[in-house]
Protein backbone atom coordinates (compact mmCIF):
# COMPACT_ATOMS: atom_id res chain seq x y z
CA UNK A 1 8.13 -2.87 39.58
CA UNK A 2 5.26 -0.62 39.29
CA UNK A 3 2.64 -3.16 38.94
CA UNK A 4 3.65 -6.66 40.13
CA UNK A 5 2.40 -10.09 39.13
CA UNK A 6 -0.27 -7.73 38.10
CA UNK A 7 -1.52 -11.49 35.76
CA UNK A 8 -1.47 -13.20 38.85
CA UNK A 9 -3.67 -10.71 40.61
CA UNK A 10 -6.68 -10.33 38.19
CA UNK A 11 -9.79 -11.43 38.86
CA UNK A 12 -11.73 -14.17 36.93
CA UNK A 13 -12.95 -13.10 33.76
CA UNK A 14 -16.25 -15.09 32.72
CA UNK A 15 -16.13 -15.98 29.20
CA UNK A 16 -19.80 -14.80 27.78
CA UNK A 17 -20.94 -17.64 25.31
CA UNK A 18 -23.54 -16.96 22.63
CA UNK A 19 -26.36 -18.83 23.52
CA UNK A 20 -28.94 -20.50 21.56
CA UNK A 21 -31.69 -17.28 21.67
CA UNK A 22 -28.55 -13.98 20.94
CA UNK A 23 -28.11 -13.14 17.94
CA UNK A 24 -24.12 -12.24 16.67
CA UNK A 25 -24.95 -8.47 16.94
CA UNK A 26 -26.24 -8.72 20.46
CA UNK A 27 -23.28 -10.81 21.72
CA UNK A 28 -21.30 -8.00 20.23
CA UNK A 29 -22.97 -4.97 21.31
CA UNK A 30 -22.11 -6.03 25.04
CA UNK A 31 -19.38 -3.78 26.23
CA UNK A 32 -16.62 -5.76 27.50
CA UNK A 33 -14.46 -4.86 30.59
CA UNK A 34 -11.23 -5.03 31.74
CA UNK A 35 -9.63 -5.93 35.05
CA UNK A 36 -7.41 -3.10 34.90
CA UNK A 37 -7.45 0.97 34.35
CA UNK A 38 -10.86 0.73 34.87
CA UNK A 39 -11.38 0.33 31.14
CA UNK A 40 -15.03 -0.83 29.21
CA UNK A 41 -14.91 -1.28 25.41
CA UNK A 42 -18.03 0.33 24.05
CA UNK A 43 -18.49 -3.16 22.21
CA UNK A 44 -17.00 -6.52 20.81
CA UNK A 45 -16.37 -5.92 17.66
CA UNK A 46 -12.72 -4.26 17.35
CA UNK A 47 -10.37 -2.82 14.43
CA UNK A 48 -6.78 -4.63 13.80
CA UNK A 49 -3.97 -2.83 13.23
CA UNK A 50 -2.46 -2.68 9.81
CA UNK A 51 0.30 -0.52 8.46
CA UNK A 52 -0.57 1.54 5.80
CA UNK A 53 -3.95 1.22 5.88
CA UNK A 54 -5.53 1.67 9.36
CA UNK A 55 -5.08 4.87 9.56
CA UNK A 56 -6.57 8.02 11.09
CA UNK A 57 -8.84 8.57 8.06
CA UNK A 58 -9.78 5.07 7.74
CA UNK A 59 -10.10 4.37 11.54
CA UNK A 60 -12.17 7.96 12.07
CA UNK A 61 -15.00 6.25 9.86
CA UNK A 62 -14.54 2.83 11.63
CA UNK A 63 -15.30 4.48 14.98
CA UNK A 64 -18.37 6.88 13.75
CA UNK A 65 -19.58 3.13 11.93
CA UNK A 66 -19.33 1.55 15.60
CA UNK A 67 -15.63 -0.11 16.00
CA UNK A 68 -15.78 -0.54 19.65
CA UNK A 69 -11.63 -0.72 19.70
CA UNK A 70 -9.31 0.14 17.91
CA UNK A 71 -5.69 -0.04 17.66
CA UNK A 72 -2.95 2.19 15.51
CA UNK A 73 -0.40 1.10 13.04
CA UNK A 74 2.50 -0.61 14.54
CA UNK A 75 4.98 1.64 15.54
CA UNK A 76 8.24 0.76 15.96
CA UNK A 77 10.39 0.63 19.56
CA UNK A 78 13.29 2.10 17.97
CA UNK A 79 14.06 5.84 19.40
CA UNK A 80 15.62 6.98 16.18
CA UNK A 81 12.75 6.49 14.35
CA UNK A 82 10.28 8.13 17.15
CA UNK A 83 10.33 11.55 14.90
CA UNK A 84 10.06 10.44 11.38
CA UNK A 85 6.80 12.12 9.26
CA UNK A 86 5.53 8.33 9.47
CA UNK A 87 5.98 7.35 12.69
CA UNK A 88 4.12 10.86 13.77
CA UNK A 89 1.20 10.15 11.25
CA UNK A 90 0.55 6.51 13.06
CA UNK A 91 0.65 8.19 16.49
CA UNK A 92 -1.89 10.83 15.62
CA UNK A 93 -4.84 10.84 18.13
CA UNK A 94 -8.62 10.70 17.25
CA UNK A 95 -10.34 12.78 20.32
CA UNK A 96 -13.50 10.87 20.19
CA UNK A 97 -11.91 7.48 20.73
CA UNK A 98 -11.34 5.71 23.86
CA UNK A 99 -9.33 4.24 24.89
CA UNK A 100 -6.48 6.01 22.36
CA UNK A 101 -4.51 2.83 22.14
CA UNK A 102 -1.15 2.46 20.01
CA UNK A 103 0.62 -0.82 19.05
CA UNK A 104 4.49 -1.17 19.11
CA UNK A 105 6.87 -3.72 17.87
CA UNK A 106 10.23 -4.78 18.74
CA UNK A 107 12.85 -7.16 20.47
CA UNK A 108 14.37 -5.42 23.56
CA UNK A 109 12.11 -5.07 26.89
CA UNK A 110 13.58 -1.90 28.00
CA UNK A 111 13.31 0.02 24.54
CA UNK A 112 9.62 -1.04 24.47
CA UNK A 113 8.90 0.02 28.23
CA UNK A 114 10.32 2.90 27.19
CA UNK A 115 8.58 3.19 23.97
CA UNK A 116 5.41 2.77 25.90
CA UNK A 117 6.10 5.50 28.36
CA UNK A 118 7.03 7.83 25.30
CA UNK A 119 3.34 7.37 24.38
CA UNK A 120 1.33 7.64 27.42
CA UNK A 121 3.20 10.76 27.73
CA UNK A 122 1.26 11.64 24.74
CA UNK A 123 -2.28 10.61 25.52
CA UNK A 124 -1.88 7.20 24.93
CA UNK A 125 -4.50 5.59 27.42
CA UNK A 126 -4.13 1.57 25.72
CA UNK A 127 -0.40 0.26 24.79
CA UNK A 128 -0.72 -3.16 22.28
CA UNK A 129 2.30 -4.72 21.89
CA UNK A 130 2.79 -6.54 18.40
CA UNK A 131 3.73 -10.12 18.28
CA UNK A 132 2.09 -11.50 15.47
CA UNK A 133 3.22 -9.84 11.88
CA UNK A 134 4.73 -12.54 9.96
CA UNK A 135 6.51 -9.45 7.70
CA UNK A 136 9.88 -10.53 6.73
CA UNK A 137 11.14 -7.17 7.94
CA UNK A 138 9.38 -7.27 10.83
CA UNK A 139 10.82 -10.84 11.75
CA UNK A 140 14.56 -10.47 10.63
CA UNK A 141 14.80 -7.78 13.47
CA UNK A 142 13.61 -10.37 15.71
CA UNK A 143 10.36 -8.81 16.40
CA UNK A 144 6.52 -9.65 15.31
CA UNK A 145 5.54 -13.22 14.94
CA UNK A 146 9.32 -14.24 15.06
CA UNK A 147 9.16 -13.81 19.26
CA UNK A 148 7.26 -16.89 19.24
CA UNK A 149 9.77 -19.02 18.90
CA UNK A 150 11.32 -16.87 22.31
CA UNK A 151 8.26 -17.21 25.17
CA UNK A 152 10.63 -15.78 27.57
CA UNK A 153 11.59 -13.03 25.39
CA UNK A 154 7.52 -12.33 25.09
CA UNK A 155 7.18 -12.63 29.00
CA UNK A 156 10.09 -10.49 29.56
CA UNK A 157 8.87 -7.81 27.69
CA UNK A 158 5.41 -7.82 28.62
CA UNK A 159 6.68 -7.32 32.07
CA UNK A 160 8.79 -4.78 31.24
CA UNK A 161 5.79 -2.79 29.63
CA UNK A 162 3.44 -3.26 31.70
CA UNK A 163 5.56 -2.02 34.59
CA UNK A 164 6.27 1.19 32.74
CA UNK A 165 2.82 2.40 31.95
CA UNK A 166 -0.10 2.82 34.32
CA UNK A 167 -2.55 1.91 31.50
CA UNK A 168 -3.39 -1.45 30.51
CA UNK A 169 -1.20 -3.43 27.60
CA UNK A 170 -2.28 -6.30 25.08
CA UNK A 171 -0.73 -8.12 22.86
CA UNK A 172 -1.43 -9.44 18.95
CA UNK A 173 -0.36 -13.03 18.07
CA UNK A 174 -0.67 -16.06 16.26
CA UNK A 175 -1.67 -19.50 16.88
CA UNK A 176 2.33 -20.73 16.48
CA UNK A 177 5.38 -20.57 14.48
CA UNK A 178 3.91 -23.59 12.35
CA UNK A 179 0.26 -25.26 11.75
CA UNK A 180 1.26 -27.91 14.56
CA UNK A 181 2.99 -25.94 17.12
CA UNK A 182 0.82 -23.93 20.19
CA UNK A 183 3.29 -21.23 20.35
CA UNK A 184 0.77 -18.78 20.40
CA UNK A 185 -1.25 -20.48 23.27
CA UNK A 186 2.50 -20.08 25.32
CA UNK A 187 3.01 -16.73 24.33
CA UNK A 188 -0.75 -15.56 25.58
CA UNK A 189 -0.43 -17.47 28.95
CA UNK A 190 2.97 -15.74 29.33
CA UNK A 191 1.76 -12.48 28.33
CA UNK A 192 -1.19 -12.72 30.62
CA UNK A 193 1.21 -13.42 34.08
CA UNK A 194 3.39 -11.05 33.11
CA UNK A 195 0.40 -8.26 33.17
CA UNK A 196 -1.29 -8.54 29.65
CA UNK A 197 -5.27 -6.87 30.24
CA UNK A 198 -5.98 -8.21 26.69
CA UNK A 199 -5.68 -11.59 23.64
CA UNK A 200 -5.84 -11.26 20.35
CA UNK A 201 -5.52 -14.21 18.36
CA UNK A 202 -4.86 -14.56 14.47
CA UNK A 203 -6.23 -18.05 13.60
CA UNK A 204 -3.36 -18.56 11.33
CA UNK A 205 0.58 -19.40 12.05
CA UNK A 206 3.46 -17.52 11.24
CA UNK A 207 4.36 -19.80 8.56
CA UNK A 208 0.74 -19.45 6.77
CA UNK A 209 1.44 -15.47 7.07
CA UNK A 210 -2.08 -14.24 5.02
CA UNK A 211 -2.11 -17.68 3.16
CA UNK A 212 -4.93 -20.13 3.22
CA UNK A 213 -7.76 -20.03 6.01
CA UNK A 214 -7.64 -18.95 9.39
CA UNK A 215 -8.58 -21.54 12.19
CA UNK A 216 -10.47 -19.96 14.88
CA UNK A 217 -10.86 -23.37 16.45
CA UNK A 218 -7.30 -23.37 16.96
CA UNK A 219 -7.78 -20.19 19.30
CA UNK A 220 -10.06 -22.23 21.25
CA UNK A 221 -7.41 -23.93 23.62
CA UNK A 222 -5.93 -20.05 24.50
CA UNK A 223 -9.72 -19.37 25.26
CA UNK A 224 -9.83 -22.20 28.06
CA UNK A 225 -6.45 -21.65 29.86
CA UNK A 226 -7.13 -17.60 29.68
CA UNK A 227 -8.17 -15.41 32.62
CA UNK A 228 -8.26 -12.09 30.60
CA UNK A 229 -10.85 -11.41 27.16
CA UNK A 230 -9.41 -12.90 24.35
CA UNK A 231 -10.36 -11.81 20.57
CA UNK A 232 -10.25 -13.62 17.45
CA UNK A 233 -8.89 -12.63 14.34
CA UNK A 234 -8.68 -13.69 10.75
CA UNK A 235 -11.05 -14.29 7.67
CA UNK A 236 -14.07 -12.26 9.04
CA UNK A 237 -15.67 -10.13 6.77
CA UNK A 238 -19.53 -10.93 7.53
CA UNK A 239 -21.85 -11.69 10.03
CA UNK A 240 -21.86 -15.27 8.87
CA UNK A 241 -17.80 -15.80 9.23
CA UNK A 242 -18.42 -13.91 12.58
CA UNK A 243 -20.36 -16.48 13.82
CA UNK A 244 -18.02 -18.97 12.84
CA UNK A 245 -15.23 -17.64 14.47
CA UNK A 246 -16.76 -16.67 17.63
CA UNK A 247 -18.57 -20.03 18.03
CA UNK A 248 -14.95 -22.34 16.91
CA UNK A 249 -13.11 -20.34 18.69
CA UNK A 250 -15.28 -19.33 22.32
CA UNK A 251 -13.94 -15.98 21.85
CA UNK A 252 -15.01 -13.29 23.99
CA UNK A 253 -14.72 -10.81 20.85
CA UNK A 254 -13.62 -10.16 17.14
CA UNK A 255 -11.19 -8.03 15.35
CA UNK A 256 -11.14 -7.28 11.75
CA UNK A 257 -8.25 -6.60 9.40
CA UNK A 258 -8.42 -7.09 5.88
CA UNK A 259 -12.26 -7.69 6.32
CA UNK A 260 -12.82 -4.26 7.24
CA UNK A 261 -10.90 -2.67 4.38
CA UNK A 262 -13.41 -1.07 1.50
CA UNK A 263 -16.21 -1.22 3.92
CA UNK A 264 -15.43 0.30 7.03
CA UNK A 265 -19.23 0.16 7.72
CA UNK A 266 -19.29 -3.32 8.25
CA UNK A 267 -19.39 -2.91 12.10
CA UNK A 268 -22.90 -1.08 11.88
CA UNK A 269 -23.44 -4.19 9.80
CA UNK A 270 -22.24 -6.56 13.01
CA UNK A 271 -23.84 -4.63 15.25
CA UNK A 272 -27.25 -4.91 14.11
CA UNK A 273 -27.33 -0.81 13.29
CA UNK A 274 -28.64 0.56 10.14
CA UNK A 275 -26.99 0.70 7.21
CA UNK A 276 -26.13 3.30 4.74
CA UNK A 277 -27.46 3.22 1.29
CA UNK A 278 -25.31 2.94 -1.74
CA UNK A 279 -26.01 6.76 -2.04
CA UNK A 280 -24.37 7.04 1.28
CA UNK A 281 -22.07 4.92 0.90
CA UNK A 282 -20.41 6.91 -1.84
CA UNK A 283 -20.65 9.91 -0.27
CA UNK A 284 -18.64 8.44 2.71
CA UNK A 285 -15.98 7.29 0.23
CA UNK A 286 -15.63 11.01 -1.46
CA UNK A 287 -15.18 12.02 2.46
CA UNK A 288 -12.48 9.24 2.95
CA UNK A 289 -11.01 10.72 -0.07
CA UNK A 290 -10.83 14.05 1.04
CA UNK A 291 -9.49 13.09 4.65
CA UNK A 292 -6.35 11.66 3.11
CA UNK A 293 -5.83 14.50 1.35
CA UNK A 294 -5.79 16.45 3.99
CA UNK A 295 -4.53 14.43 6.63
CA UNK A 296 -1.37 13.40 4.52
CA UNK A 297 -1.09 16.39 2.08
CA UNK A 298 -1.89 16.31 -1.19
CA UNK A 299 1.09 14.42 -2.81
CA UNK A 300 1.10 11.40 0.19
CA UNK A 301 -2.54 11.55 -0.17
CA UNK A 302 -3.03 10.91 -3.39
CA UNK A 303 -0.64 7.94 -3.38
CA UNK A 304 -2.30 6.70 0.03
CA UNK A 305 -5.32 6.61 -1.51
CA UNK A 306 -5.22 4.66 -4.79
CA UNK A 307 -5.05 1.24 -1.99
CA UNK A 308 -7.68 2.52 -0.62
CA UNK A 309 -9.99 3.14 -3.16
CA UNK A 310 -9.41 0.18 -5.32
CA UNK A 311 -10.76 -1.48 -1.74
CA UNK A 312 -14.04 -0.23 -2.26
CA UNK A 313 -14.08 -0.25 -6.16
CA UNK A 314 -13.28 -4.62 -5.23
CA UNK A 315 -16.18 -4.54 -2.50
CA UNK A 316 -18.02 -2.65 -4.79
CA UNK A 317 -17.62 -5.61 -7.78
CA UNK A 318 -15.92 -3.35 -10.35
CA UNK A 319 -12.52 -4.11 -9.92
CA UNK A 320 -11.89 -3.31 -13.42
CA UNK A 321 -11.32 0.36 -12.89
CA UNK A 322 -9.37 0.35 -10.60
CA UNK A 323 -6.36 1.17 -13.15
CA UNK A 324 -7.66 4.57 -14.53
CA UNK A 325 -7.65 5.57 -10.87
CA UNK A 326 -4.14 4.28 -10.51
CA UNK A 327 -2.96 6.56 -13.02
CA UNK A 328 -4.51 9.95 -11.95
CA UNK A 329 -1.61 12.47 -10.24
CA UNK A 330 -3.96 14.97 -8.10
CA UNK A 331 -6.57 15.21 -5.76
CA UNK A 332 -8.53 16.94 -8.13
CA UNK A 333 -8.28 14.65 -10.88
CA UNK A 334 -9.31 11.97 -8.12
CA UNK A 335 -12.00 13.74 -7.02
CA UNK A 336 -13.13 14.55 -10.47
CA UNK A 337 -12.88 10.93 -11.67
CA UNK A 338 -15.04 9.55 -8.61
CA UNK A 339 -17.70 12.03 -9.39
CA UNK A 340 -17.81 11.22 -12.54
CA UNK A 341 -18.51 7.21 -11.92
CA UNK A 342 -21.08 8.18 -9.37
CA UNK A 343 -23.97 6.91 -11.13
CA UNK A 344 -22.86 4.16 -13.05
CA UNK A 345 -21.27 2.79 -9.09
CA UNK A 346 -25.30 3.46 -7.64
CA UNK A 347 -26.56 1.49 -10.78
CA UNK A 348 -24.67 -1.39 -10.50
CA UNK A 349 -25.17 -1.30 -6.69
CA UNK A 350 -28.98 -1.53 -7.62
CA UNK A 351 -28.57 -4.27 -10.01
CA UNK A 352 -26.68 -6.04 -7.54
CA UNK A 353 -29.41 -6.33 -4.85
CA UNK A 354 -29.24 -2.70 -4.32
CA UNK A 355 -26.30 -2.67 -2.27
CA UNK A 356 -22.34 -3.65 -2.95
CA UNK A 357 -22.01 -6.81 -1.92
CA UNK A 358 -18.76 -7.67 0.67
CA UNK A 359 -15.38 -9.75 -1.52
CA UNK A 360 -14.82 -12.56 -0.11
C-alpha cells in the first residue's frame, strides 16, 4: 500500500469560523490547504460536479469568474466505457486550472483504483470519488448515494484509491440514506481513515434526492468528528444562503451546483469581486454559446446548449422564451436569435434594478 493509514497520519486541520467582524467573501477568499500533495485551493468557494452541465465551457467561465475548485462530470469506473465521445468530453483538461481534478463513480475498489490511475496518467492532479448522486441509474449499479447503505464498501474503496494515485482523493456525499439516518457522517469518517484529503457534504439525503431543502445543520456533526476540510453543499445560490450554510453547518467551505447554473459569475459575486454589467453579462453568454459550439461540434452543441441557455433566460426573469430557443436547429440560428433579444434582455435587466436578479 502506497500510502498507508495515510487518515490516520494527517495532521489537525483547524476549522476557520467566521467571526463576528469577516464578512462571507473574506471567509471565502482564504485559500484553503490540504494535508496532502502539497495542495492550496486558490479559495473557498468551489464548483460541484454535475453531468451534463458542468462542463468545460461552463466550468472555463466559472474559473475566469473565481471558482477556487472545481471538479468534472462524473465519470464512470467502467473500462469499456473509458473511450466513448462522452466520457473523453468530461475528461477534457482546462490548462489554467489547478488542481485538474476528475470525479468517478462506481462499486468495485480495484476498477476505481484503477480508474484513478488511468487519469493521473492523464494530468489528473485531484481524483473525487462520487458517493452522493441519488440517480436511479447511478444507484441500481450500486454506486452514488446507494454506497451509503455499505460504509465498508466506501472505506474499502477509498483505500483502494487512494493507494493507487499519488495525488490527493475526496469524496461527494450525503447526509444519509434517509432524513433520520447519519450515514453520511459514517461514510466521511470512513473515507477520511482510509486516506480521503477532502468532505463534501449535500445537506440533503438520498431519499430527498433534489426535493425539498437542504439542511446544512445536518452537516454540522461531520464538521466536529472531521480532521480534513469539509464543504457544504445544497440550496446556495447567494451570499445570503451562503451564510446560512456556512454558519449551520461550521463548514470550512461551499460548493455550488444548481446555484451556479445561468450565472456562473456568482463566485465574483461571493467573493466580494466586481461584477459584470448586464452588457457584460450578455456578452459572456454569446461566448458560452460559441464555446459549446465548438467544444462539442455544431450538432451536440446546439442541443447542449438549449439547457443552458434557458438557465440564464430563468436567472434572467424571462423564462417565457425559452421555447423559441428550443426550437432553433443551428448555431447560427442560435446565435442570430440571441442577438436579436439583446436589447429587450439589457432593458428588462434595467427595469429590474439594473441587473438580472438570481431564481431562487
Amino acid at each position: 500500500m502506497r500510502h498507508p493509514k495515510r487518515g490516520h497520519n494527517l495532521p489537525l486541520f483547524k476549522p476557520l469560523t467566521i467571526a463576528i467582524t469577516m464578512s462571507v467573501a473574506e471567509f471565502l477568499n482564504r485559500p484553503l490547504p490540504i494535508a496532502y500533495g502539497h495542495q492550496t485551493l486558490r479559495n473557498r468557494v468551489a464548483l460541484a460536479p454535475m453531468a451534463g452541465m458542468t462542463d468545460v465551457p461552463f466550468r472555463t467561465l466559472a474559473w475566469r469568474f473565481g471558482a477556487g475548485h472545481m471538479v468534472s462530470e462524473m465519470v464512470t469506473s467502467k473500462p469499456e466505457l473509458w473511450d466513448t465521445g462522452k466520457s473523453r468530453a468530461r475528461r477534457v483538461l482546462i490548462s489554467e486550472v489547478r488542481p485538474q481534478a476528475v470525479q468517478i463513480a462506481g462499486h468495485d475498489p480495484a476498477t476505481m483504483a484503477e480508474s484513478a490511475r488511468r487519469l493521473t496518467g492523464e494530468g489528473v492532479e485531484w481524483v473525487d470519488l462520487n458517493f452522493g448522486c441519488p440517480a436511479k441509474k447511478v444507484c441500481r449499479k450500486a454506486a452514488g448515494s446507494a454506497l451509503l447503505a455499505n460504509i465498508d464498501q466506501i472505506s474499502r474503496i477509498v483505500a483502494a484509491v487512494v493507494s493507487a494515485v499519488d495525488v490527493p482523493v475526496s469524496i461527494k456525499t450525503r447526509t444519509g440514506l434517509s432524513l433520520e439516518d447519519s450515514a453520511g457522517t459514517e461514510a466521511a469518517i470512513a473515507a477520511q481513515e482510509a486516506g480521503a484529503q477532502l468532505v463534501v457534504m449535500h445537506g440533503r439525503s438520498r431519499a430527498c434526492r433534489f426535493k425539498g431543502h437542504a439542511c446544512p445543520d445536518r452537516v454540522r456533526e461531520a464538521r466536529r468528528l472531521l480532521r480534513v476540510p469539509l464543504l457544504v453543499n445544497g440550496d446556495i445560490v447567494d451570499d445570503a444562503s451562503a451564510e446560512q450554510a456556512l454558519k449551520s453547518s461550521g463548514a470550512d467551505g461551499v460548493m455550488l451546483g444548481r446555484g451556479a447554473m445561468g450565472q456562473p459569475w456568482i463566485f465574483a459575486e461571493f467573493l466580494g469581486l466586481e461584477m459584470p454589467t448586464s452588457a457584460e453579462r450578455f456578452d459572456f453568454i454569446r461566448e458560452h454559446l460559441d464555446a459549446m459550439h465548438s467544444f462539442y461540434g455544431e450538432d451536440a452543441g446546439v442541443r447542449i446548449a438549449r439547457k443552458h441557455i434557458q438557465a440564464y433566460l430563468q436567472r434572467w426573469g424571462t423564462p417565457q422564451w425559452t421555447g423559441d430557443f428550443m426550437g432553433l436547429t443551428s448555431a447560427q440560428q442560435q446565435h442570430a436569435w440571441l442577438l436579436a433579444r439583446r436589447e429587450q434582455m439589457l432593458l428588462h435587466a434595467a427595469i429590474n434594478t439594473s441587473q438580472p436578479k438570481a431564481a431562487a
